[in-house]
C-alpha atoms as a PDB file:
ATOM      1  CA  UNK A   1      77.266  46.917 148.247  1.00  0.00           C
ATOM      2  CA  UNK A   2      74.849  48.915 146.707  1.00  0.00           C
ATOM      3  CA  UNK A   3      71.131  47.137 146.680  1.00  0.00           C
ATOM      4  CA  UNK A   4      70.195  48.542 143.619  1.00  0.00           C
ATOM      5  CA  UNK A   5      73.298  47.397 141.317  1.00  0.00           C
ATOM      6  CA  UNK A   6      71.589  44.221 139.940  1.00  0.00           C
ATOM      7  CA  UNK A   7      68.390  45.744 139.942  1.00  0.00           C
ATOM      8  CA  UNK A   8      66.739  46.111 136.207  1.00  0.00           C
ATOM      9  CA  UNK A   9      64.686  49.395 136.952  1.00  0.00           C
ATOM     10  CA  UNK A  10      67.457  50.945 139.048  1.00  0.00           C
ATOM     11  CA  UNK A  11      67.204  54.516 139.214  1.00  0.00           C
ATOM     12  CA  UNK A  12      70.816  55.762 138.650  1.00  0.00           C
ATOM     13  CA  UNK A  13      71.159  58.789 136.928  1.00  0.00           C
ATOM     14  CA  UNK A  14      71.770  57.836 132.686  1.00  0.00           C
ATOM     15  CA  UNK A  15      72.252  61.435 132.043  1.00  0.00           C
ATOM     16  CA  UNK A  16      75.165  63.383 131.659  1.00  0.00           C
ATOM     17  CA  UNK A  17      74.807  66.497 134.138  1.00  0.00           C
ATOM     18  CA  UNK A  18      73.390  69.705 132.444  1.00  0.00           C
ATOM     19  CA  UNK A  19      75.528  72.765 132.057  1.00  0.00           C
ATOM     20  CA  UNK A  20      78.645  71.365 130.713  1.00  0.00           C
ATOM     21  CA  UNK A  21      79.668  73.416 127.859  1.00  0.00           C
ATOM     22  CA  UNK A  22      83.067  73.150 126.434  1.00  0.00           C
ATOM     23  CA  UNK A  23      85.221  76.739 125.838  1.00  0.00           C
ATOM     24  CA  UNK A  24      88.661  78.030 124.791  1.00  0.00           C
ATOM     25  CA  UNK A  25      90.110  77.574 121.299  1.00  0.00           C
ATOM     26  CA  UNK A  26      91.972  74.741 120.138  1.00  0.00           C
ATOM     27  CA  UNK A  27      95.938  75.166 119.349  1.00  0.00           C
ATOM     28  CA  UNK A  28      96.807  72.598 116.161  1.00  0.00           C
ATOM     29  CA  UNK A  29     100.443  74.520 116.035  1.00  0.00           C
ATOM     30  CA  UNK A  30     101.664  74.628 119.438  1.00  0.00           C
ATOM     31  CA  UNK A  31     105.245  76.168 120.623  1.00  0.00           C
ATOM     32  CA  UNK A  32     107.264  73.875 122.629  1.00  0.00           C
ATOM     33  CA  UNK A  33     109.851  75.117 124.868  1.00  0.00           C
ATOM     34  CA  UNK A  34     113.684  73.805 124.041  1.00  0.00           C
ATOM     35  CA  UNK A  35     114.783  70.865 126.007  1.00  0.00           C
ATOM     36  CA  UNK A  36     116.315  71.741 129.432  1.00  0.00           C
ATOM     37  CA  UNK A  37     120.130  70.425 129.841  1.00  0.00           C
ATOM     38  CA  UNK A  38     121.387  72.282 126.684  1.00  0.00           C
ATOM     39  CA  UNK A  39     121.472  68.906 125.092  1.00  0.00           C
ATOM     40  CA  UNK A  40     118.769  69.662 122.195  1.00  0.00           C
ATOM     41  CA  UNK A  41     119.550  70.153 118.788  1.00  0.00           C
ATOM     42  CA  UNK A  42     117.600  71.499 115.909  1.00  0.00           C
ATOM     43  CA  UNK A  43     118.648  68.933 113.455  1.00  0.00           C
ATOM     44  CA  UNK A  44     115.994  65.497 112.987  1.00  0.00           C
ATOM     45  CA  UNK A  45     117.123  62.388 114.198  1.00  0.00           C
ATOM     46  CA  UNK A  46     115.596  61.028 110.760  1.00  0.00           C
ATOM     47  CA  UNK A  47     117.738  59.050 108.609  1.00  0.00           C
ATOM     48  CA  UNK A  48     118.262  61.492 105.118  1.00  0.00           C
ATOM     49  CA  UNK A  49     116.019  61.412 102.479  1.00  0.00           C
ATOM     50  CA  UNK A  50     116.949  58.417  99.830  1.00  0.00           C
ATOM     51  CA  UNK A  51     115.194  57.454  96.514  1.00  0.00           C
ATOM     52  CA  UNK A  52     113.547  53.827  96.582  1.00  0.00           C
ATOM     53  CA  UNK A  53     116.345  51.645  95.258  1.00  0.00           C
ATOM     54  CA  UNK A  54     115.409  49.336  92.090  1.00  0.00           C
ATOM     55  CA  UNK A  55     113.954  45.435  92.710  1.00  0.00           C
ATOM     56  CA  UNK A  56     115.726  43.329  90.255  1.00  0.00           C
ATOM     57  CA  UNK A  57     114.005  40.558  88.629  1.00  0.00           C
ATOM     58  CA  UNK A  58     114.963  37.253  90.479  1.00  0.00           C
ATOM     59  CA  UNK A  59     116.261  34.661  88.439  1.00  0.00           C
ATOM     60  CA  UNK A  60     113.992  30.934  88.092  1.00  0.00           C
ATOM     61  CA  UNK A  61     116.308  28.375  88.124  1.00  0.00           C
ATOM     62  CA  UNK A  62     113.595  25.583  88.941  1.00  0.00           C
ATOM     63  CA  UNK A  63     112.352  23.389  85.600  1.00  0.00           C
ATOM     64  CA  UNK A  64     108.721  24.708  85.070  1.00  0.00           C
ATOM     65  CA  UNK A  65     108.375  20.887  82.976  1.00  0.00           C
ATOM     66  CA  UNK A  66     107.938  17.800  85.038  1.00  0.00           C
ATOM     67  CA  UNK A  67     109.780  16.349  82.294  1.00  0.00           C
ATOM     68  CA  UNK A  68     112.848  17.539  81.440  1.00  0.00           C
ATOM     69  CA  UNK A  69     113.366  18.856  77.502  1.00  0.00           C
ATOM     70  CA  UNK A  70     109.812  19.733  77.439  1.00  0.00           C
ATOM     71  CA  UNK A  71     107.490  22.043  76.988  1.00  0.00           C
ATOM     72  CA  UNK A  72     105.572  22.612  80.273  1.00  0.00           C
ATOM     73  CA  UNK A  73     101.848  21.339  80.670  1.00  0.00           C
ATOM     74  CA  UNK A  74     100.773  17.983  78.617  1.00  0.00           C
ATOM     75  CA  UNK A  75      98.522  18.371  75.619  1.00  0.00           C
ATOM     76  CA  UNK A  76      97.052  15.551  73.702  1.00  0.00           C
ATOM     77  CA  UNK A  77      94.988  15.910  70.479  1.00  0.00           C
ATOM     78  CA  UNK A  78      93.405  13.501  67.923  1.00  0.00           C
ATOM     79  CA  UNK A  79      95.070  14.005  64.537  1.00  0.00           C
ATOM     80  CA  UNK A  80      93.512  11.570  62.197  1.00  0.00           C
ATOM     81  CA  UNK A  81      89.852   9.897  62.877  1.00  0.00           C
ATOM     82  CA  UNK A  82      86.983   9.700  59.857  1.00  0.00           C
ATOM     83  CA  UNK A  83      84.229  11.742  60.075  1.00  0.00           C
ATOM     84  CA  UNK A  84      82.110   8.235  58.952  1.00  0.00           C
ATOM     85  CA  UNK A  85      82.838   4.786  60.277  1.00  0.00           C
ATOM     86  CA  UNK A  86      80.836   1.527  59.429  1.00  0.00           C
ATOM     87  CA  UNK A  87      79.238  -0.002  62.663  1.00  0.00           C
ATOM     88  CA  UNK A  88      81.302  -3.197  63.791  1.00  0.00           C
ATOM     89  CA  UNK A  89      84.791  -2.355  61.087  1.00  0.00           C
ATOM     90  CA  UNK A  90      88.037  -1.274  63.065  1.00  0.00           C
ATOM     91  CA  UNK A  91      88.857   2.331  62.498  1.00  0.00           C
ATOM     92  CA  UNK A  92      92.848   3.076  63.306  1.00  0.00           C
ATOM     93  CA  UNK A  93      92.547   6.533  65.596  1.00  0.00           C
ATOM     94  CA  UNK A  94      95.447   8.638  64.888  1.00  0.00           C
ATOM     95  CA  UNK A  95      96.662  11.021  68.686  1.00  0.00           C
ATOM     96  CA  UNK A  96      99.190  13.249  69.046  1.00  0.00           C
ATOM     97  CA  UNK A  97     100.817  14.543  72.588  1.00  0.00           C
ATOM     98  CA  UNK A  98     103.561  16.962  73.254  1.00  0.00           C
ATOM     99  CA  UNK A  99     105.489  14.275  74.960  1.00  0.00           C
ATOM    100  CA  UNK A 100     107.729  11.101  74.086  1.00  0.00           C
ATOM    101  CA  UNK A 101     106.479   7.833  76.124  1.00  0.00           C
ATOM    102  CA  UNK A 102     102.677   8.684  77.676  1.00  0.00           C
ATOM    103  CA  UNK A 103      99.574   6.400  77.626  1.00  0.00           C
ATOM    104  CA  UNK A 104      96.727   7.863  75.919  1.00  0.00           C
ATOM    105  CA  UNK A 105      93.514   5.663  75.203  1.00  0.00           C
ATOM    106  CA  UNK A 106      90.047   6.411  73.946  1.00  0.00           C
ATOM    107  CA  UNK A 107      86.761   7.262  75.966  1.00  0.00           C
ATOM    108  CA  UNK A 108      83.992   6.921  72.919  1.00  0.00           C
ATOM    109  CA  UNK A 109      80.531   7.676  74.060  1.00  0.00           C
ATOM    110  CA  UNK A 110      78.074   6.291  71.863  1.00  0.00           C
ATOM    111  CA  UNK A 111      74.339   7.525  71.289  1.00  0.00           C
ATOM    112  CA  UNK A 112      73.144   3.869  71.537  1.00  0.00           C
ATOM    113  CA  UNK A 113      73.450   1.187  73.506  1.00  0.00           C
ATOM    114  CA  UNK A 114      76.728   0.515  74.807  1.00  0.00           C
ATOM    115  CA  UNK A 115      76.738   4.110  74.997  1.00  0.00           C
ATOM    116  CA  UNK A 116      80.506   4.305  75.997  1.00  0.00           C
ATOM    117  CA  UNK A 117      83.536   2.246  75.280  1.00  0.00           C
ATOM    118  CA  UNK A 118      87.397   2.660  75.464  1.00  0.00           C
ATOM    119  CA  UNK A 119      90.303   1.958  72.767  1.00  0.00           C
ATOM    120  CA  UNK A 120      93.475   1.441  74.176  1.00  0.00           C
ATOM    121  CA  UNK A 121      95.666   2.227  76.075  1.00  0.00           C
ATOM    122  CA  UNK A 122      98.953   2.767  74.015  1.00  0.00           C
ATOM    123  CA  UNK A 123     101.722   4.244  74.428  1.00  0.00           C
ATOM    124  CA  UNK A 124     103.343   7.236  72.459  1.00  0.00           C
ATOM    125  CA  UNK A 125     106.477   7.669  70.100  1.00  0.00           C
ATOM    126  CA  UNK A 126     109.925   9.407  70.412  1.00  0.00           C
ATOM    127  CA  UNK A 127     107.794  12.124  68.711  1.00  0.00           C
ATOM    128  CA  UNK A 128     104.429  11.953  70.786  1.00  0.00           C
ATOM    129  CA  UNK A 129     102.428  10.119  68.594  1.00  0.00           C
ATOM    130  CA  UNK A 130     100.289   6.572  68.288  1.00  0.00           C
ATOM    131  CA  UNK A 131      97.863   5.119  66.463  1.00  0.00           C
ATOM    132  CA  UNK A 132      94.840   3.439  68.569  1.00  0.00           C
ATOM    133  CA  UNK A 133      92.414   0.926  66.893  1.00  0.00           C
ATOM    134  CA  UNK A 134      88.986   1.880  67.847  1.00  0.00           C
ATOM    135  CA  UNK A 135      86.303  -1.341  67.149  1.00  0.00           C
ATOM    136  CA  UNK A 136      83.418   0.556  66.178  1.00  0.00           C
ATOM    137  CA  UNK A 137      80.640  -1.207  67.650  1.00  0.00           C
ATOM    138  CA  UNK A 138      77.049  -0.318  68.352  1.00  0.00           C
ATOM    139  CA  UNK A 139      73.627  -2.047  69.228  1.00  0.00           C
ATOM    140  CA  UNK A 140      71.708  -0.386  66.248  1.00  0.00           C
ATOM    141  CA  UNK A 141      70.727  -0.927  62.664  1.00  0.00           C
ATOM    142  CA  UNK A 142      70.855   2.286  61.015  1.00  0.00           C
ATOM    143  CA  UNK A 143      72.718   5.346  62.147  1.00  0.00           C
ATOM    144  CA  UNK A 144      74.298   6.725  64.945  1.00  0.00           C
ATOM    145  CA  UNK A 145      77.008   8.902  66.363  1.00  0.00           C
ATOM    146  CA  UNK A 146      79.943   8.534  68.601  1.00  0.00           C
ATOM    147  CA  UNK A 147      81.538  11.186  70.289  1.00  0.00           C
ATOM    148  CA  UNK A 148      85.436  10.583  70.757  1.00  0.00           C
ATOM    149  CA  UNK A 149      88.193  11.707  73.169  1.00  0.00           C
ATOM    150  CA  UNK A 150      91.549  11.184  73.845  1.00  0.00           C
ATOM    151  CA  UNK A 151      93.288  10.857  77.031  1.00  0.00           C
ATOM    152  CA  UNK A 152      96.986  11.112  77.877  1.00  0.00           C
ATOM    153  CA  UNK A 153      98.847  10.164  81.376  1.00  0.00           C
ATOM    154  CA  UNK A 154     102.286  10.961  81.273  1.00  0.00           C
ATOM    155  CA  UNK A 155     104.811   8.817  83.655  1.00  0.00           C
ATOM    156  CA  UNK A 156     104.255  12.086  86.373  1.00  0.00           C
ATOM    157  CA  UNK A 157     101.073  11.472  86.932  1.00  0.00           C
ATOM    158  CA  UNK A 158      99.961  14.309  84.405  1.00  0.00           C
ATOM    159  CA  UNK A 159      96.628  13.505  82.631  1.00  0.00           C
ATOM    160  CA  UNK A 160      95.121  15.583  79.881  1.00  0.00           C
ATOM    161  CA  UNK A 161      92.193  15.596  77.305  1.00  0.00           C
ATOM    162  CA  UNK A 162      91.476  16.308  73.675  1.00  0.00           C
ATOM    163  CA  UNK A 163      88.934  17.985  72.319  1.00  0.00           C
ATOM    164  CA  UNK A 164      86.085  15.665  71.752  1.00  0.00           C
ATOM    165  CA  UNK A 165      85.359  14.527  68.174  1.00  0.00           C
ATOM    166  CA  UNK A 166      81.911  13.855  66.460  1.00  0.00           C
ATOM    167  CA  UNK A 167      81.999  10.519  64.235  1.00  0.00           C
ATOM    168  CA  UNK A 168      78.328   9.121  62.495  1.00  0.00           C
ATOM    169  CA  UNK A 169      78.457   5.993  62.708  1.00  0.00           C
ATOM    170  CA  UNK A 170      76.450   4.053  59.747  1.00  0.00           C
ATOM    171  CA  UNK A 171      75.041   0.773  59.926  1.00  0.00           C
ATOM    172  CA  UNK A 172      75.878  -2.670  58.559  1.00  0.00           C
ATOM    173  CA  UNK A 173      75.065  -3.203  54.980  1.00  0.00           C
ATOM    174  CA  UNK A 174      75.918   0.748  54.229  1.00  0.00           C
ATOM    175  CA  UNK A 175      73.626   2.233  55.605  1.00  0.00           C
END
């Protein structure tokens, strides 16, 4: 074994040794000679030259809706709420989804105290709609505004939300 191979300063040579010099010219087209035997050909062993055949579309045959007879992903919307409610009156919230039979409710957030509240749940028509009374009812003489939003669950498990809706809410006695 050498004595110096786990050495740190070892003095092996880390050069390459001078002199070397490559020469001649580089072939990139070089002749073969035929293959011995007499069992060569000239002709490729390539299959012949084809144009890329067409991909046809495939065909979905899966239901994109988790409900069948509908359309796809569920929406839910409010379709009839005042733009002014009186603080402690019932205000019938009108909702519309895209399907028959799902639970939507209300999530009010209110800018006083209780700050939030819910209406509901109900559950939709053969045509997707239902009418939720919301009891309108803050901690606050005066004014004050609710902000309201739907929300549907349909019997898959699908939940969805409307856009939310600004009410002012005035106090008791009008004003």
């Amino acid at each position: 074994m050498n004595p110096n191979f786990f050495k740190l300063n070892s003095t092996s040579p880390q050069a390459p040794p001078t002199g070397v010099t490559p020469s001649g010219t580089v072939d990139l087209r070089p002749a073969f000679p035929s293959p011995g035997g007499g069992q060569g050909s000239s002709t490729s062993s390539q299959p012949p030259a084809q144009s890329t055949p067409a991909l046809q579309p495939t065909v979905d045959n899966t239901q994109s809706s988790p409900t069948p007879g509908q359309g796809g992903t569920l929406t839910v919307q409010i379709t009839g709420i005042p733009n002014r409610v009186q603080n402690g009156s019932v205000v019938d919230v009108g909702v519309s989804t895209n399907e028959a039979n799902v639970t939507v409710e209300l999530y009010v957030v209110y800018s006083a105290p209780p700050y939030r509240d819910f209406a509901g749940p109900h559950m939709t028509d053969d045509g997707g709609n239902a009418t939720i009374p919301w009891s309108v009812s803050v901690y606050k003489i005066g004014g004050a505004r609710a902000t309201v939003v739907a929300i549907a669950r349909d019997q898959n498990g699908q939940q969805a939300q409307s856009r939310p809706v600004s009410v002012q809410i005035v106090g008791f006695g009008g004003g």
